[in-house]
Protein backbone atom coordinates (compact mmCIF):
# COMPACT_ATOMS: atom_id res chain seq x y z
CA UNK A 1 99.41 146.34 58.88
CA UNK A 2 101.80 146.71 56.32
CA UNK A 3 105.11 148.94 56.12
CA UNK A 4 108.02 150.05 53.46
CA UNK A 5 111.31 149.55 53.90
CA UNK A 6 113.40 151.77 51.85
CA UNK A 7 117.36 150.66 51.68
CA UNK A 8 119.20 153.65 51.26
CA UNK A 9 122.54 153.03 53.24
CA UNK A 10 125.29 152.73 50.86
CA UNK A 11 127.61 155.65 49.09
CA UNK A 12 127.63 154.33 46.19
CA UNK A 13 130.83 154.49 45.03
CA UNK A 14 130.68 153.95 41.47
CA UNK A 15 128.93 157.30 41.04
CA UNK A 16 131.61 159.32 42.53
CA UNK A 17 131.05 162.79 44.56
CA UNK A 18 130.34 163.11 48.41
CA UNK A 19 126.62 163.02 47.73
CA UNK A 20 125.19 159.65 48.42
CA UNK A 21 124.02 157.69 45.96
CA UNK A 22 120.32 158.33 46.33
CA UNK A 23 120.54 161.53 46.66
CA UNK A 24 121.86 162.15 42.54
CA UNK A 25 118.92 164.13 41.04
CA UNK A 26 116.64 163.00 37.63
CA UNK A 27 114.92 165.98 36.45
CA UNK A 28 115.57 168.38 39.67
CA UNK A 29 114.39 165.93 42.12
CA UNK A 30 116.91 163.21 43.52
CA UNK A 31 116.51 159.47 43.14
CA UNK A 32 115.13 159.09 46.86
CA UNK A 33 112.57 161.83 46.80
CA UNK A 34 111.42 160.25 43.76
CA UNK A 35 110.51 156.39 45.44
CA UNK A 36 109.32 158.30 48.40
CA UNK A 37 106.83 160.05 46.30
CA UNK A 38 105.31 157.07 45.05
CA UNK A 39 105.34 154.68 48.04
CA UNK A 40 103.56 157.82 49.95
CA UNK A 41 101.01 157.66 46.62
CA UNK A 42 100.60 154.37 46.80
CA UNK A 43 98.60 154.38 49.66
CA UNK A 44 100.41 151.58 51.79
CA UNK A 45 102.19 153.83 54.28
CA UNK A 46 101.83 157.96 55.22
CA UNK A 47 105.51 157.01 56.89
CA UNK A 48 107.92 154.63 55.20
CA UNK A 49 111.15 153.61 56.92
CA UNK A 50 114.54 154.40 55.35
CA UNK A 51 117.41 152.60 56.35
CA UNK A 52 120.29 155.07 56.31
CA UNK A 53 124.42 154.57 56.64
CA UNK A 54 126.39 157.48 54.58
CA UNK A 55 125.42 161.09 54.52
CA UNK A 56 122.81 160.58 57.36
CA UNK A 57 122.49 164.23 58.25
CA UNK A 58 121.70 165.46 54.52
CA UNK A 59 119.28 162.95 53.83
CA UNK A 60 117.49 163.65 56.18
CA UNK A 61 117.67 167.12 55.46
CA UNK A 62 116.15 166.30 51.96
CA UNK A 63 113.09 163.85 53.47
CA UNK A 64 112.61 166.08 56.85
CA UNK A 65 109.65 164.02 58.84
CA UNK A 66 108.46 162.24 56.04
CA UNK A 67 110.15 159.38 56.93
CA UNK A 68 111.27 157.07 59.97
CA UNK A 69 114.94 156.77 59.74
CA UNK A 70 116.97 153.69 60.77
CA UNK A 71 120.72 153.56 60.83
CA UNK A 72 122.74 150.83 59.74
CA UNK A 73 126.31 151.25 61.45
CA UNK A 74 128.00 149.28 58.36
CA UNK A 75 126.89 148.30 55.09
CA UNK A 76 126.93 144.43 55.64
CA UNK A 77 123.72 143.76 52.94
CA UNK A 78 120.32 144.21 52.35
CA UNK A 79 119.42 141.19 54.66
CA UNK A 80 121.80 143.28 57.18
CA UNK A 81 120.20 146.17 56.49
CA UNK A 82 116.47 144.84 56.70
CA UNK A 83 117.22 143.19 59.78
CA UNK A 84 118.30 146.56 61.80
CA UNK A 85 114.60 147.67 61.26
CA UNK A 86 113.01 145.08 63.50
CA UNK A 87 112.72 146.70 66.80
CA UNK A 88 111.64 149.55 64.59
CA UNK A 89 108.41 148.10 63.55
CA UNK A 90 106.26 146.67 66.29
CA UNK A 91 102.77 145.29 65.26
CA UNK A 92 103.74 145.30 61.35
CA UNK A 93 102.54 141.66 59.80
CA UNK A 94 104.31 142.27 56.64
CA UNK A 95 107.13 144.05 55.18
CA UNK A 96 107.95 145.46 51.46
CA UNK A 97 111.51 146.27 50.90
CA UNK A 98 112.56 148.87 47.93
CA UNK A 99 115.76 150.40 46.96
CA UNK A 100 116.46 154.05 47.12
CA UNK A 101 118.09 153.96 43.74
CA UNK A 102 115.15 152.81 41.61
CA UNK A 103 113.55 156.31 41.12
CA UNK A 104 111.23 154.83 38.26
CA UNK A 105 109.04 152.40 40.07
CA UNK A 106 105.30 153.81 40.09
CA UNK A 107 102.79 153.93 42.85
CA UNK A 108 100.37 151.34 40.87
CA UNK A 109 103.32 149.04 40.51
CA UNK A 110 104.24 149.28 44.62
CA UNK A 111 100.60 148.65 45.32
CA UNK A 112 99.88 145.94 42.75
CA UNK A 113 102.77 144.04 44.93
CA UNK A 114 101.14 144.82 48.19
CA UNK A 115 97.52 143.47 46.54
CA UNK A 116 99.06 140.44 45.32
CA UNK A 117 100.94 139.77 48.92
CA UNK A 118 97.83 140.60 50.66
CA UNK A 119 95.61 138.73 48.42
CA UNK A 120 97.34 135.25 48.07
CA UNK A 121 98.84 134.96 52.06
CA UNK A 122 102.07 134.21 50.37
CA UNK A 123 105.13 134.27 52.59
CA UNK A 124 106.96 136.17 50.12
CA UNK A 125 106.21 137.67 47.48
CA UNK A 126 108.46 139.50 44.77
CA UNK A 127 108.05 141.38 41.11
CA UNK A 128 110.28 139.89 38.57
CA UNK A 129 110.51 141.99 34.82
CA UNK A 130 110.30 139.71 31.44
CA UNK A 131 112.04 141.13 29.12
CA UNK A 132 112.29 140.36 25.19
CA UNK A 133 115.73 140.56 24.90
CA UNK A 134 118.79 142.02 26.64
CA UNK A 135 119.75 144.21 23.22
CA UNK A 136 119.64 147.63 23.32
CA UNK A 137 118.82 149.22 26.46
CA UNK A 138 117.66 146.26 27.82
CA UNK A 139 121.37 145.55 28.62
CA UNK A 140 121.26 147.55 31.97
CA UNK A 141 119.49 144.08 33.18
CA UNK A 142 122.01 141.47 31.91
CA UNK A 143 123.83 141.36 34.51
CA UNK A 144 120.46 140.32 37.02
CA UNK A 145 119.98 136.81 38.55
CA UNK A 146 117.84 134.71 36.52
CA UNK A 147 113.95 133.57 37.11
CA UNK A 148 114.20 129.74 36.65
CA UNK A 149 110.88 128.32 36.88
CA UNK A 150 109.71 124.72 37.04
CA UNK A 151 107.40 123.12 34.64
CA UNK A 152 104.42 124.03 36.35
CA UNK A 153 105.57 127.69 36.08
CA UNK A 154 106.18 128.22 39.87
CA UNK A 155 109.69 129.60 40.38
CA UNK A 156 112.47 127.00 41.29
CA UNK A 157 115.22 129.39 42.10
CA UNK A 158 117.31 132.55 41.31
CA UNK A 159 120.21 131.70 39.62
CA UNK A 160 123.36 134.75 39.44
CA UNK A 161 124.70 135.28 36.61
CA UNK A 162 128.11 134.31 37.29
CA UNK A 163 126.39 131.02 38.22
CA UNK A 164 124.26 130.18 35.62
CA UNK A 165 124.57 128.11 32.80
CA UNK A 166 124.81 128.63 29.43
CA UNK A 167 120.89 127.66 29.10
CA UNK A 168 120.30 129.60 32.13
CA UNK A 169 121.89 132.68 30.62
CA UNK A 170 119.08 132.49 27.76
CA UNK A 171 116.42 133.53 30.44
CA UNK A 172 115.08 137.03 29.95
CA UNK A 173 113.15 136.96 33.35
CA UNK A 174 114.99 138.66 35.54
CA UNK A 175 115.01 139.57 39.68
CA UNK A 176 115.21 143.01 40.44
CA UNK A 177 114.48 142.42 44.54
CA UNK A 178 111.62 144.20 45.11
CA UNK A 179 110.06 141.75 47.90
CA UNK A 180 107.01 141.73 50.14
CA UNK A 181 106.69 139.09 53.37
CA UNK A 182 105.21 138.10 55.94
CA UNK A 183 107.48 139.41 59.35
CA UNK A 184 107.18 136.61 61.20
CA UNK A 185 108.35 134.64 58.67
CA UNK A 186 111.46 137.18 57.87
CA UNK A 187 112.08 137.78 61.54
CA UNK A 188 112.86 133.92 61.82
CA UNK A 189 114.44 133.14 58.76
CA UNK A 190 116.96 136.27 58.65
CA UNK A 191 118.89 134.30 60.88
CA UNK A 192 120.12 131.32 58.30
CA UNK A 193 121.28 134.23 55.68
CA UNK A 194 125.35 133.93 55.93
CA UNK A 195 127.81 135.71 53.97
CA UNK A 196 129.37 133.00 52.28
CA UNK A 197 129.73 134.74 48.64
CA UNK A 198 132.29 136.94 47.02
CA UNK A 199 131.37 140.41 48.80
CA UNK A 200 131.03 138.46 52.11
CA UNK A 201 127.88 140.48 52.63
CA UNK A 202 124.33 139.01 53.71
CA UNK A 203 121.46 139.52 50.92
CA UNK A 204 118.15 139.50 50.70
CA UNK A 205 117.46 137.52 47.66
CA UNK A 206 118.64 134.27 49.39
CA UNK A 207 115.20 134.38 51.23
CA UNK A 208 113.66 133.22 48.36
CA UNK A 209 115.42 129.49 48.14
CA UNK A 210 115.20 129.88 51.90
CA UNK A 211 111.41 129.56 51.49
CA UNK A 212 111.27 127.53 48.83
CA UNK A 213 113.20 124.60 50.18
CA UNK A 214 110.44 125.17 52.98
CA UNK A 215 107.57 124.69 51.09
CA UNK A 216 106.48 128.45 51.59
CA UNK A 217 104.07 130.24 49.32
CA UNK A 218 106.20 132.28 46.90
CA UNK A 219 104.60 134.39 44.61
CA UNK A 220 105.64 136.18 41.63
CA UNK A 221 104.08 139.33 40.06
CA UNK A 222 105.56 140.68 36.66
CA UNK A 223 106.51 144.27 36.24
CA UNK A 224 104.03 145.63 33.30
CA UNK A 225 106.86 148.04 31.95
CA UNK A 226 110.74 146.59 32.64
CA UNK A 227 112.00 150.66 32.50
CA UNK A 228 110.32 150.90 36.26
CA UNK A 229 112.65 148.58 37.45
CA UNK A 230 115.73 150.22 36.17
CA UNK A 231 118.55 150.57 39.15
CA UNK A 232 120.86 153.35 38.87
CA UNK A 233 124.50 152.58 40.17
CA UNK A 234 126.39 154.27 37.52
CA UNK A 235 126.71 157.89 35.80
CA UNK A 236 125.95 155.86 32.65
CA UNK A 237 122.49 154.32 34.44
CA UNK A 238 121.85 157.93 35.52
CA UNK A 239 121.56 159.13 32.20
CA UNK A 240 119.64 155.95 31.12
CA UNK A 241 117.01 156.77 33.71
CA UNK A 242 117.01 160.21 32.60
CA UNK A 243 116.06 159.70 29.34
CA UNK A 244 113.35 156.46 30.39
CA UNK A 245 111.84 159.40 32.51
């Protein structure tokens, strides 16, 4: 049995107002009813799980019984928040975590992850976009850690881009987090995430060197179009999305 994990916790603070973040609207329908749309389409879950800090109470408002709700009490990082979901989902063998502010991901691209997860009995597995430049409005992803890959093609690591080299900087794969794994797996390894980085927050994304320097099966599936990946944490990003939609 698989199950969705929705991250929806933070204010987001960049996009001002007392709405939270998720809840800013593309077209008349907000960011979150959006993803919730087309995880529900994709077939993988009739219930995902939404992990939920600011504006409880109106979210849930907007989503009603459509969802399982999970609070996180403070907004410590997506590890953080993935974690406070365990003793929410007995008998689940695998997990796929999205973000409540990527309103363009489609329900083929949610369920070609789930296949490939499925399919290979990877530990993890994640979508990365390729992009064939960062010009134009490509930009929005320049900022994204970097798919380095070994010469085999099998990915080595995700490098930040404050960390990254020169050379490294020239890579237009990038990681936009959208992950699938095994729980048993996650369950045990959320444990060795720390904090130790600039926002002293735990994250997700250092799973994947976690199961690399374990030998794990990581696999990597390429978005088909890099505009469903698009995040929106800005008014600017808003209107981006708006006009990719």
């Amino acid at each position: 049995m698989m199950q969705v994990v929705i991250l929806a916790a933070g204010k987001g603070k960049r996009m001002g107002g007392g709405l939270p973040k998720v809840l800013k609207e593309l077209d008349g329908k907000t960011m979150l009813e959006r993803l919730v749309d087309s995880v529900m389409e994709s077939g993988i879950t009739n219930k995902p799980v939404i992990v939920i800090g600011y504006g409880t109470e109106i979210i849930k408002k907007y989503l009603g019984t459509r969802c399982n709700y999970v609070l996180q009490t403070e907004q410590l990082g997506t590890a953080h928040a993935v974690s406070c979901t365990k003793d929410y989902l007995p008998g689940v063998d695998d997990i796929l975590v999205l973000y409540g502010d990527h309103p363009l991901l489609t329900p083929k691209t949610i369920s070609e992850l789930a296949t490939e997860h499925k399919q290979s009995g990877a530990t993890l597995s994640m979508m990365t976009v390729q992009l064939p430049s960062f010009d134009g409005w490509h930009k929005a992803f320049e900022d994204w850690g970097r798919i380095v890959r070994d010469e085999n093609g099998k990915i080595k690591e995700i490098v930040e881009k404050k960390d990254a080299t020169d050379e490294q900087l020239k890579i237009t794969e990038v990681n936009p987090s959208f992950f699938c794994f095994k729980t048993d797996w996650l369950w045990k390894n959320l444990k060795s995430v720390d904090c130790n980085n600039a926002q002293g927050e735990y994250y997700l994304t250092d799973l994947v060197q976690l199961a690399i320097s374990q030998n794990e099966e990581v696999r990597t599936l390429v978005i088909r179009d890099p505009k469903e990946a698009v995040g929106v944490n800005t008014e600017e990003q808003l209107r981006l999305a708006e006009g990719l939609l």
